[in-house]
PDB file of N, CA and C in Angstrom:
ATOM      1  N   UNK A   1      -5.552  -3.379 -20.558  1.00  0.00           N
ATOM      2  CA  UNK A   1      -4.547  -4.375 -20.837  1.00  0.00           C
ATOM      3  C   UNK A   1      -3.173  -3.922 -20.347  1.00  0.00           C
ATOM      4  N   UNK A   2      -3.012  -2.727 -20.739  1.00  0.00           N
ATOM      5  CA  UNK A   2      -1.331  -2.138 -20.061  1.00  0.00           C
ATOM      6  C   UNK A   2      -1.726  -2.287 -18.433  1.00  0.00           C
ATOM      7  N   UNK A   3      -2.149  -2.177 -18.165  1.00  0.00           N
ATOM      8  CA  UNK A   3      -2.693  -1.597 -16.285  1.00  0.00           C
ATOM      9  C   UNK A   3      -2.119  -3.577 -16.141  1.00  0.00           C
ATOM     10  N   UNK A   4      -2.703  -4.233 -16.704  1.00  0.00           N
ATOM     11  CA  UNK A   4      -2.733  -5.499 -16.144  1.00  0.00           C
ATOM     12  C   UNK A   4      -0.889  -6.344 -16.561  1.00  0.00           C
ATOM     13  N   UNK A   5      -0.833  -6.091 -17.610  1.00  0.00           N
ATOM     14  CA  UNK A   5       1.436  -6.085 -17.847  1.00  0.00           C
ATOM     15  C   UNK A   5       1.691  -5.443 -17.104  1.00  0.00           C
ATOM     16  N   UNK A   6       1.503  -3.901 -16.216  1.00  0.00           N
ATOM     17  CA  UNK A   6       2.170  -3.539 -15.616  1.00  0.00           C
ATOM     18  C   UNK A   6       2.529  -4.231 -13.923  1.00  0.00           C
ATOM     19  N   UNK A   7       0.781  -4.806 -13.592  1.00  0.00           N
ATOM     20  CA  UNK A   7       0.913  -5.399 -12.471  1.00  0.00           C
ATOM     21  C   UNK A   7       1.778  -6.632 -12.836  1.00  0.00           C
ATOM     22  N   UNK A   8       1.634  -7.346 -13.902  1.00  0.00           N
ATOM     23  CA  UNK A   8       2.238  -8.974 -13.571  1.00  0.00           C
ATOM     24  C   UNK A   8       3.781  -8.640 -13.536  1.00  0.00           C
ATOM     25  N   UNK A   9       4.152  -7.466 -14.317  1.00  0.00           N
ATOM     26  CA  UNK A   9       5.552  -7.057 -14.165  1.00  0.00           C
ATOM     27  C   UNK A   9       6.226  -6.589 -13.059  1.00  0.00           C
ATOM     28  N   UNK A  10       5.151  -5.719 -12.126  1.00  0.00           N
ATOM     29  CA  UNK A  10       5.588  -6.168 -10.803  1.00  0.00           C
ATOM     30  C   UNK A  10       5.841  -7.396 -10.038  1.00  0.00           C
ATOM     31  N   UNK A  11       4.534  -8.336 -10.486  1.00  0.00           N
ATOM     32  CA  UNK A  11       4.731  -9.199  -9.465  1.00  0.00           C
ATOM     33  C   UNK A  11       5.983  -9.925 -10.143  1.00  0.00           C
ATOM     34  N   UNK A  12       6.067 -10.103 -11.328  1.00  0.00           N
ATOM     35  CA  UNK A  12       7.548 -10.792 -11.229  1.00  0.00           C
ATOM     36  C   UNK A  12       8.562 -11.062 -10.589  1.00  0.00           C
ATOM     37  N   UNK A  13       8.568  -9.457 -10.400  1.00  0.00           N
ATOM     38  CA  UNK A  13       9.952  -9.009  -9.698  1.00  0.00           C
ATOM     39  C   UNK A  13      10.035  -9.142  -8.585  1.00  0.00           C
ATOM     40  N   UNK A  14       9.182  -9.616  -8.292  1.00  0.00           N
ATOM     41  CA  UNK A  14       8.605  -9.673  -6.669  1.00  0.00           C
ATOM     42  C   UNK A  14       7.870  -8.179  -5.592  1.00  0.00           C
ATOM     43  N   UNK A  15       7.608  -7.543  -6.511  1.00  0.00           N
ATOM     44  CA  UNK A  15       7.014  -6.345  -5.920  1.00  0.00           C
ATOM     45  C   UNK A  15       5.009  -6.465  -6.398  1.00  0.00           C
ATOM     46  N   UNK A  16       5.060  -5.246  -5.908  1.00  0.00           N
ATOM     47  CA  UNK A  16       3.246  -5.077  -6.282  1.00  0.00           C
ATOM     48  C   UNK A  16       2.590  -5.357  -4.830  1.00  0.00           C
ATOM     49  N   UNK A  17       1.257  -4.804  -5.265  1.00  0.00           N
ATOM     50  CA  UNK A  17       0.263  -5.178  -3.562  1.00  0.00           C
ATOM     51  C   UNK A  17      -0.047  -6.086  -2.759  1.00  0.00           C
ATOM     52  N   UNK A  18       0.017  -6.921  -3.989  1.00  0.00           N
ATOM     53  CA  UNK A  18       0.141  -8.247  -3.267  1.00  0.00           C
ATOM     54  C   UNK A  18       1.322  -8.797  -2.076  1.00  0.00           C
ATOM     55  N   UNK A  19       2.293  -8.727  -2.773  1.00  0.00           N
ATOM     56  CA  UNK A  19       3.758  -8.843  -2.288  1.00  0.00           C
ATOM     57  C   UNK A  19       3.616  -7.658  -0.966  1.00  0.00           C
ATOM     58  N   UNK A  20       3.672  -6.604  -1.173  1.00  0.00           N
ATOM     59  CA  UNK A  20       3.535  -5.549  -0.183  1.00  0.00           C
ATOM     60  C   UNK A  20       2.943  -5.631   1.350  1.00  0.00           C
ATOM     61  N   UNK A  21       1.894  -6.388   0.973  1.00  0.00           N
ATOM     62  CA  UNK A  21       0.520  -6.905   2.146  1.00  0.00           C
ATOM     63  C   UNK A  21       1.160  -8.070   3.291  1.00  0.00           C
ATOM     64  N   UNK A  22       2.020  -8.476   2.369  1.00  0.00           N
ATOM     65  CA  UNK A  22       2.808  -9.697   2.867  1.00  0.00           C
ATOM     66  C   UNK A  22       3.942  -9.465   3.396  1.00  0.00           C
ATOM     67  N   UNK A  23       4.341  -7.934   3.789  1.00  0.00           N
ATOM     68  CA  UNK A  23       5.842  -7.459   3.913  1.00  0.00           C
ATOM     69  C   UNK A  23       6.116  -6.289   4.573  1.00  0.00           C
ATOM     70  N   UNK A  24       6.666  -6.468   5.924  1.00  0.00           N
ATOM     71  CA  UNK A  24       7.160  -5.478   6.770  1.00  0.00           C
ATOM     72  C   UNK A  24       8.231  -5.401   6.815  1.00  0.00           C
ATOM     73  N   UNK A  25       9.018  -3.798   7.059  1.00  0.00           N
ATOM     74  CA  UNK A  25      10.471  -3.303   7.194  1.00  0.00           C
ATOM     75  C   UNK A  25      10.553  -2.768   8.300  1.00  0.00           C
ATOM     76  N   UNK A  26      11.635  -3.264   8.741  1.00  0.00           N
ATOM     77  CA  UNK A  26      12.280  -3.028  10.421  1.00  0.00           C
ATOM     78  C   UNK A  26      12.779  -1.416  10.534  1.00  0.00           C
ATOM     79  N   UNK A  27      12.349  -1.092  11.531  1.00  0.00           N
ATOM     80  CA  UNK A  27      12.280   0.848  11.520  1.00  0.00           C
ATOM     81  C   UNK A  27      13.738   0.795  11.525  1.00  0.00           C
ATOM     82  N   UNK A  28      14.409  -0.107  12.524  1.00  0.00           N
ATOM     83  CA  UNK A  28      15.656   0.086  13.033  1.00  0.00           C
ATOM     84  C   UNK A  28      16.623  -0.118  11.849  1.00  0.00           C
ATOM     85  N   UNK A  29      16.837  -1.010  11.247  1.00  0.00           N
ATOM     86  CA  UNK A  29      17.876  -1.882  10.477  1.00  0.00           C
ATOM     87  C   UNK A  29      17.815  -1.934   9.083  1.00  0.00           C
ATOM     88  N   UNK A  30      16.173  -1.719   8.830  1.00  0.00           N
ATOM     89  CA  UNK A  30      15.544  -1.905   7.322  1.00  0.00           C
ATOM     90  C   UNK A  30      15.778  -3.179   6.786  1.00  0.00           C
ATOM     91  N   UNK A  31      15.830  -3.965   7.647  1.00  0.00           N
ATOM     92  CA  UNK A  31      15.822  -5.405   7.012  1.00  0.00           C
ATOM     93  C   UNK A  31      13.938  -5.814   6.738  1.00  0.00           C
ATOM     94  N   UNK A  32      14.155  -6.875   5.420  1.00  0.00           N
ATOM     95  CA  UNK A  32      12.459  -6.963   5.367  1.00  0.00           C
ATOM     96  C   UNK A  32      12.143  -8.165   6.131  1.00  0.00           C
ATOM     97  N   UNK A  33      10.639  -8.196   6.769  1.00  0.00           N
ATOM     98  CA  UNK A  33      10.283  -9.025   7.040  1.00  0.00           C
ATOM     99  C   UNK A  33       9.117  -9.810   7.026  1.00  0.00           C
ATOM    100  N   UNK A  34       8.172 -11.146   7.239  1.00  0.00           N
ATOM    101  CA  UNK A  34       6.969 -11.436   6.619  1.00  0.00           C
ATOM    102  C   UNK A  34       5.898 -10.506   7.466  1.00  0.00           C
ATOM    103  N   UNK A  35       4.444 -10.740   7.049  1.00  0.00           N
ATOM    104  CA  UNK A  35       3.714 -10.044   7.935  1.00  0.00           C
ATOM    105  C   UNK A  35       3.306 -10.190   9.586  1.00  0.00           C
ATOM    106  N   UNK A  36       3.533 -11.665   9.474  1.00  0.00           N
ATOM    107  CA  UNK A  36       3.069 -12.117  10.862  1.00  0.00           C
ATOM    108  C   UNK A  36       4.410 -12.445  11.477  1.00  0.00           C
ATOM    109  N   UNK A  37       5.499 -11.694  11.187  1.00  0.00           N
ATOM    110  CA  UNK A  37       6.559 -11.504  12.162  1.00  0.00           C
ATOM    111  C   UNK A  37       6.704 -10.008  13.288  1.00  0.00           C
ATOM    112  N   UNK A  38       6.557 -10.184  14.449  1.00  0.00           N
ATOM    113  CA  UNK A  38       6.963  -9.563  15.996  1.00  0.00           C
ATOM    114  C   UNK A  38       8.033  -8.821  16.011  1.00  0.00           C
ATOM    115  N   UNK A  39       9.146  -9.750  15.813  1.00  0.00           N
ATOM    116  CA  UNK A  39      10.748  -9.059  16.420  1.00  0.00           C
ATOM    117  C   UNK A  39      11.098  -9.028  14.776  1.00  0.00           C
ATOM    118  N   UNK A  40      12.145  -8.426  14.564  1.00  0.00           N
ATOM    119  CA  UNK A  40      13.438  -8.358  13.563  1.00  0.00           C
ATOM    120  C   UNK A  40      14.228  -9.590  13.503  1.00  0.00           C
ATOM    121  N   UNK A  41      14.730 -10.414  12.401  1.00  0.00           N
ATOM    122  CA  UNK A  41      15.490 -11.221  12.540  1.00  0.00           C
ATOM    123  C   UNK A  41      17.006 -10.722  12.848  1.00  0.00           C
ATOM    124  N   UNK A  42      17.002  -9.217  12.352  1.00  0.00           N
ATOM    125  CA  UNK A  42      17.998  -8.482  12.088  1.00  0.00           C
ATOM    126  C   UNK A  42      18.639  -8.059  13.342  1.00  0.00           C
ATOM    127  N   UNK A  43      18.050  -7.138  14.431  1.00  0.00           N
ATOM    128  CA  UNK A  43      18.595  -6.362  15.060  1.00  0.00           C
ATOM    129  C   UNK A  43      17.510  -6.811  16.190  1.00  0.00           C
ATOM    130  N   UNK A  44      16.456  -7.368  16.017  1.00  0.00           N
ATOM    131  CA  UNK A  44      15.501  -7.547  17.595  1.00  0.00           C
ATOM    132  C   UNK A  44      14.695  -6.383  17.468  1.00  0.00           C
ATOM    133  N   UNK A  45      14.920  -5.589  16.804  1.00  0.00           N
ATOM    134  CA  UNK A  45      13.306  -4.714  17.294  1.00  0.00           C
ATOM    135  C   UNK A  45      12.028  -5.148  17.094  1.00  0.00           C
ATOM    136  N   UNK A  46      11.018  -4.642  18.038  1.00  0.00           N
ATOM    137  CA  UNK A  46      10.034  -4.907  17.658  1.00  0.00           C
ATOM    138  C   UNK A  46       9.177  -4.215  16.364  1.00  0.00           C
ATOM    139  N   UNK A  47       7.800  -4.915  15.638  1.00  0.00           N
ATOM    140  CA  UNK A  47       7.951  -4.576  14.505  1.00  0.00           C
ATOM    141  C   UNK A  47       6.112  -4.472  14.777  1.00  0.00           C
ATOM    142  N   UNK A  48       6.011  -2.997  14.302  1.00  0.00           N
ATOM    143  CA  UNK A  48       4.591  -2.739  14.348  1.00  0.00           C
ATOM    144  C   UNK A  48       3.578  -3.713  13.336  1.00  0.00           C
ATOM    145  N   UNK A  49       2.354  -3.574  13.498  1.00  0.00           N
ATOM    146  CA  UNK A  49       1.510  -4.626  12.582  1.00  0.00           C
ATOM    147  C   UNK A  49       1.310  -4.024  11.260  1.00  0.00           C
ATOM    148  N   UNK A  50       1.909  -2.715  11.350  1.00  0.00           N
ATOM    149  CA  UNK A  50       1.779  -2.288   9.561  1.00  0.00           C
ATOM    150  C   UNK A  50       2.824  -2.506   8.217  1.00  0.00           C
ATOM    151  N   UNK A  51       2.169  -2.966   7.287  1.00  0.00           N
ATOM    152  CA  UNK A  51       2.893  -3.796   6.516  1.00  0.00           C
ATOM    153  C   UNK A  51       3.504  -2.715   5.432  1.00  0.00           C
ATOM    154  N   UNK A  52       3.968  -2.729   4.317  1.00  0.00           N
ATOM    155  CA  UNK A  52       4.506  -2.082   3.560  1.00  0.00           C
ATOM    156  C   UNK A  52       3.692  -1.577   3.014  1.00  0.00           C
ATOM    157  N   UNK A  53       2.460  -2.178   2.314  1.00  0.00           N
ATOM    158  CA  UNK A  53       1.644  -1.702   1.769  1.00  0.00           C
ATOM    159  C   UNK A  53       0.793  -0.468   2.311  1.00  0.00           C
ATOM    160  N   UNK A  54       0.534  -0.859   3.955  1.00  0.00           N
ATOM    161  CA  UNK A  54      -0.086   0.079   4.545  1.00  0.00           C
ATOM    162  C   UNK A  54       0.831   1.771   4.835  1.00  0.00           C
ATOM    163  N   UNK A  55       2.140   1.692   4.932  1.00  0.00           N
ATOM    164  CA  UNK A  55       3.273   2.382   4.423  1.00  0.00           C
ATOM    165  C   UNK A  55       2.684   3.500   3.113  1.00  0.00           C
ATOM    166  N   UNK A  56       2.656   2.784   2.369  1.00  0.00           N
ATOM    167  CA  UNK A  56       2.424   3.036   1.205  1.00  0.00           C
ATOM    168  C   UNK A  56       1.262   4.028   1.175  1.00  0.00           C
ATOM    169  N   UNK A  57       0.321   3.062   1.666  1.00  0.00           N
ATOM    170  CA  UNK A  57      -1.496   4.113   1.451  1.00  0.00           C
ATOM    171  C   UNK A  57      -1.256   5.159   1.997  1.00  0.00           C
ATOM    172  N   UNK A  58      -0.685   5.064   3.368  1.00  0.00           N
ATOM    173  CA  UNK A  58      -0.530   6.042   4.231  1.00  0.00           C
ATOM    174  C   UNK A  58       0.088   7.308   3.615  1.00  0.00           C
ATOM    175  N   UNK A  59       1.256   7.196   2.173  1.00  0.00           N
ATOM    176  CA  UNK A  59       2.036   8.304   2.104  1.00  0.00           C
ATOM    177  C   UNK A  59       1.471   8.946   0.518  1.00  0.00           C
ATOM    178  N   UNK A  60       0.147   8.220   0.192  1.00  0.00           N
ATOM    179  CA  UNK A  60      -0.303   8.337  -0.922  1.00  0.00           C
ATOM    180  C   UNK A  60      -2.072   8.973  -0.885  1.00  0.00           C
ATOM    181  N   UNK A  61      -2.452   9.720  -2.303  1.00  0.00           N
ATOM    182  CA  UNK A  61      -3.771  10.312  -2.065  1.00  0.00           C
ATOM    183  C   UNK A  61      -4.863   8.878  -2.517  1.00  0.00           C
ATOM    184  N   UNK A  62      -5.925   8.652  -1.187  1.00  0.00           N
ATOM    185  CA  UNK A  62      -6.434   7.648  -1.885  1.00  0.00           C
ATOM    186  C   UNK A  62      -7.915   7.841  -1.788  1.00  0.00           C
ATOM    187  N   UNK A  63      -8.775   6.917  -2.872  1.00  0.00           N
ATOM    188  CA  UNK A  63     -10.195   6.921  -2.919  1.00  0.00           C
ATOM    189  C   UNK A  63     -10.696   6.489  -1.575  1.00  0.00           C
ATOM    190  N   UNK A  64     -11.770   7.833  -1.087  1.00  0.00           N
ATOM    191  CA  UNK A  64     -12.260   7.508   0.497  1.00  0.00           C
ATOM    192  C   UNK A  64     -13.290   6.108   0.072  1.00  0.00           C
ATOM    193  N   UNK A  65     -13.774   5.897  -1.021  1.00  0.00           N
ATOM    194  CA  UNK A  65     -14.569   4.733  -0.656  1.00  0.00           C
ATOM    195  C   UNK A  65     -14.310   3.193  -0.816  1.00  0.00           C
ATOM    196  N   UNK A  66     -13.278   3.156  -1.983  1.00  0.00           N
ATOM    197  CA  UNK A  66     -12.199   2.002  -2.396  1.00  0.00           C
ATOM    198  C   UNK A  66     -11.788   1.538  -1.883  1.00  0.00           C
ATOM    199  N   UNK A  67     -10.204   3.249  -1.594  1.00  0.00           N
ATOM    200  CA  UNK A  67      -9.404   3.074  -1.172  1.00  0.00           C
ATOM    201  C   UNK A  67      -7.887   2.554  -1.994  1.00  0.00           C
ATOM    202  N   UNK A  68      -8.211   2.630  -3.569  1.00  0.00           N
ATOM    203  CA  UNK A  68      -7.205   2.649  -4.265  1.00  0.00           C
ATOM    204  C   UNK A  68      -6.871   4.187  -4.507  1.00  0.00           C
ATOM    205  N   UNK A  69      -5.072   4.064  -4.398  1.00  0.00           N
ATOM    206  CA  UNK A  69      -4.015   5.041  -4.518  1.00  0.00           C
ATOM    207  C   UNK A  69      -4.658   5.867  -6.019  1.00  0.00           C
ATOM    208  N   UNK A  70      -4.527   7.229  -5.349  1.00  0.00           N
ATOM    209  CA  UNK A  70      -5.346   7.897  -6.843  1.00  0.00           C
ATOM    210  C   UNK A  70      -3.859   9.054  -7.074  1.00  0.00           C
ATOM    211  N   UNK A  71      -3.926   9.481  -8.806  1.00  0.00           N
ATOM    212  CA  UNK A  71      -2.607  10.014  -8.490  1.00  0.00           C
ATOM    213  C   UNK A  71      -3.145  11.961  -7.990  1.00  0.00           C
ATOM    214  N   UNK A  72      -2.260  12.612  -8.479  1.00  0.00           N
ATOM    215  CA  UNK A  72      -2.099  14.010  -7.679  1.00  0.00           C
ATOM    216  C   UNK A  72      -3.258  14.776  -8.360  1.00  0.00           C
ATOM    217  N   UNK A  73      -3.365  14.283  -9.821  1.00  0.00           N
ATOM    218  CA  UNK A  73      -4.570  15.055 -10.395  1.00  0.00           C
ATOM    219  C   UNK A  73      -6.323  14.869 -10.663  1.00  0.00           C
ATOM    220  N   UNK A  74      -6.102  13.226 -10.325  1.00  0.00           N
ATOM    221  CA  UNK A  74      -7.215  12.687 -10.365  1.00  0.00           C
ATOM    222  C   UNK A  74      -8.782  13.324  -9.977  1.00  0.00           C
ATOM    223  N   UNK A  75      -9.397  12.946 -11.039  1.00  0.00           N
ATOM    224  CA  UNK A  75     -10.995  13.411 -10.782  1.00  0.00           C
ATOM    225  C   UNK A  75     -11.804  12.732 -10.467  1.00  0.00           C
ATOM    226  N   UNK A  76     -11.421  11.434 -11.149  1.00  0.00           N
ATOM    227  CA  UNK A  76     -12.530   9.899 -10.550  1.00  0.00           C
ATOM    228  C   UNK A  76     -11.569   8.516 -10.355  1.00  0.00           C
ATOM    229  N   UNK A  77     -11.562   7.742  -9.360  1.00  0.00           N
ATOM    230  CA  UNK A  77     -11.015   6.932  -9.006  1.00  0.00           C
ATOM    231  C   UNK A  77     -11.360   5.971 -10.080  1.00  0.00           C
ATOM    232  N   UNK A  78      -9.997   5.358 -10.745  1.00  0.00           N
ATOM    233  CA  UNK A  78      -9.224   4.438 -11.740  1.00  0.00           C
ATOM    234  C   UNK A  78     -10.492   3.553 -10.948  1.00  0.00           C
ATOM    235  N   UNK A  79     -10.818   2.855 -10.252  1.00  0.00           N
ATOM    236  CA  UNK A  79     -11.280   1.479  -9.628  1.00  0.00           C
ATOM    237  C   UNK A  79     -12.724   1.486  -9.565  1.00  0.00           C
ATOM    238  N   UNK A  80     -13.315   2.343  -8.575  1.00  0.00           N
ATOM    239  CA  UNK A  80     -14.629   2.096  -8.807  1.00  0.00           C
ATOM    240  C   UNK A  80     -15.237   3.459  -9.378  1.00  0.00           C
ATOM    241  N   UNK A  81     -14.778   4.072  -9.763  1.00  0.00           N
ATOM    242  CA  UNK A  81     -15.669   4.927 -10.763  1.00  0.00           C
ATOM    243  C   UNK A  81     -16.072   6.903  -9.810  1.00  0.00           C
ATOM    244  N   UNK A  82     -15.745   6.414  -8.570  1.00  0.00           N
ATOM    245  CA  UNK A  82     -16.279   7.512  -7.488  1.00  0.00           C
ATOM    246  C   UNK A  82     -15.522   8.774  -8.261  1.00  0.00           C
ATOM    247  N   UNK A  83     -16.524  10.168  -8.286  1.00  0.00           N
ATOM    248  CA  UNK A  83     -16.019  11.275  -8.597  1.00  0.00           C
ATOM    249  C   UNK A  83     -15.171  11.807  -7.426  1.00  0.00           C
ATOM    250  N   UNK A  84     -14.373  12.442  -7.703  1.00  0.00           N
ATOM    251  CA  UNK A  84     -13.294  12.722  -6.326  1.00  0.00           C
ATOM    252  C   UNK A  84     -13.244  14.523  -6.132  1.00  0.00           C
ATOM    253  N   UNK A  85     -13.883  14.621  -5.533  1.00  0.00           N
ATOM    254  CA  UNK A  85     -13.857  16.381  -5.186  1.00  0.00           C
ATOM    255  C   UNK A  85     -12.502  16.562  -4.566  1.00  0.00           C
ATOM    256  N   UNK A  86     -12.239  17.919  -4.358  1.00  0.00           N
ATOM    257  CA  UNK A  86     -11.163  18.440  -3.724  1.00  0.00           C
ATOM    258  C   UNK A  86     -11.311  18.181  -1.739  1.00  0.00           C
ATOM    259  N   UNK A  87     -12.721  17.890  -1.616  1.00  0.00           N
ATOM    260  CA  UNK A  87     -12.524  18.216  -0.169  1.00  0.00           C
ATOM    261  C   UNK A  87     -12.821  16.794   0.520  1.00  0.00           C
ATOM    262  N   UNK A  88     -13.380  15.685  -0.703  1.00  0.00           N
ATOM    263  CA  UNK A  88     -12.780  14.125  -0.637  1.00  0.00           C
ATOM    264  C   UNK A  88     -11.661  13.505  -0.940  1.00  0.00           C
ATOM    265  N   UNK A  89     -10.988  14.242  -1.417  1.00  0.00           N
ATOM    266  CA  UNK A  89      -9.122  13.662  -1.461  1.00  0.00           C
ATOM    267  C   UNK A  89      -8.919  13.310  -0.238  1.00  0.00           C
ATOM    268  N   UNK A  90      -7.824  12.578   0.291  1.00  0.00           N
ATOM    269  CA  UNK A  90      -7.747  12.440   1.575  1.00  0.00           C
ATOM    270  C   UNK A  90      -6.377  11.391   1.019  1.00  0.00           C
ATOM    271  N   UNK A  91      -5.257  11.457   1.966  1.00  0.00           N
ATOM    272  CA  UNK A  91      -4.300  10.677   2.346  1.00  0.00           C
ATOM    273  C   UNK A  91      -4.424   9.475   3.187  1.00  0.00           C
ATOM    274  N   UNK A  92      -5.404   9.871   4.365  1.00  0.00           N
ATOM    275  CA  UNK A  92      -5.457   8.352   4.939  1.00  0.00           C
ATOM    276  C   UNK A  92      -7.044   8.104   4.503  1.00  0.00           C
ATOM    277  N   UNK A  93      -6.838   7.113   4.082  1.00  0.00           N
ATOM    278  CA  UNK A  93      -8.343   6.431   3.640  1.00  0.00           C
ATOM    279  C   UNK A  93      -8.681   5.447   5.118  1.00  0.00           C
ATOM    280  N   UNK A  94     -10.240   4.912   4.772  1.00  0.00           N
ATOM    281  CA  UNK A  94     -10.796   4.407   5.729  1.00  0.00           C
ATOM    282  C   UNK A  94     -10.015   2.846   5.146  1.00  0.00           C
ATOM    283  N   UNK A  95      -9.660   2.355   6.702  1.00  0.00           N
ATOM    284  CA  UNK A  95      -9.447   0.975   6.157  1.00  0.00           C
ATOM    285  C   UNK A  95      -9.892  -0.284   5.228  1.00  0.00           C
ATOM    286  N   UNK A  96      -9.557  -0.529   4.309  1.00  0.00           N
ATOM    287  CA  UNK A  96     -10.372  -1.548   3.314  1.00  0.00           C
ATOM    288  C   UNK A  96      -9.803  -2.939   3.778  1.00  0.00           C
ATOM    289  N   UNK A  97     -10.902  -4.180   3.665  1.00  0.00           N
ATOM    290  CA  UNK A  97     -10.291  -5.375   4.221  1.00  0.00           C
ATOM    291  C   UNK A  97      -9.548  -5.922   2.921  1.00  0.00           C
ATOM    292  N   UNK A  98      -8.920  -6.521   2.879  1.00  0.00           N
ATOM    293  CA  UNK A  98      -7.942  -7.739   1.707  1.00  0.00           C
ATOM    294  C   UNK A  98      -8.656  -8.765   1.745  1.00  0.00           C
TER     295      UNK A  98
END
């Protein structure tokens, strides 16, 4: 029940994974932008296809089979249950579809 207030309290605010998936930042300017935007409205750069969220996975330890963000001490992934050894930790996980 807390896990689930904490998400809607993100999404309030307008943050959370959802929101994230939907949201790229310009390397150059840091202005935000939607996902299926190219250029910057800001400054014109071009804007790679990775979204915030993917940002995110990328700088975080995650479940290789999920693929949900696990924290620094974790033994079994919060989501689907997978035991997490030391030499299955991994930072970049295999891509999961949305």
């Amino acid at each position: 029940m807390t896990k689930e207030i904490h998400f809607r309290t993100l999404e309030q605010f307008g943050f959370g994974p959802n929101v994230m998936k939907k949201t790229k930042v310009c390397p150059k300017c840091g202005r935000i932008a939607k996902k299926s935007a190219f250029f910057c409205r800001g400054c014109g750069a071009f804007l790679s296809r990775e979204t915030l969220y993917d940002h995110y996975r990328r700088q975080h330890r995650c479940c290789p089979d999920c693929g949900t963000v696990l924290t620094a001490d974790a033994k079994y992934c919060p989501h689907c249950g997978k035991p997490i050894s030391s030499n299955e930790q991994t930072i970049f996980p295999r891509r999961v579809s949305s």
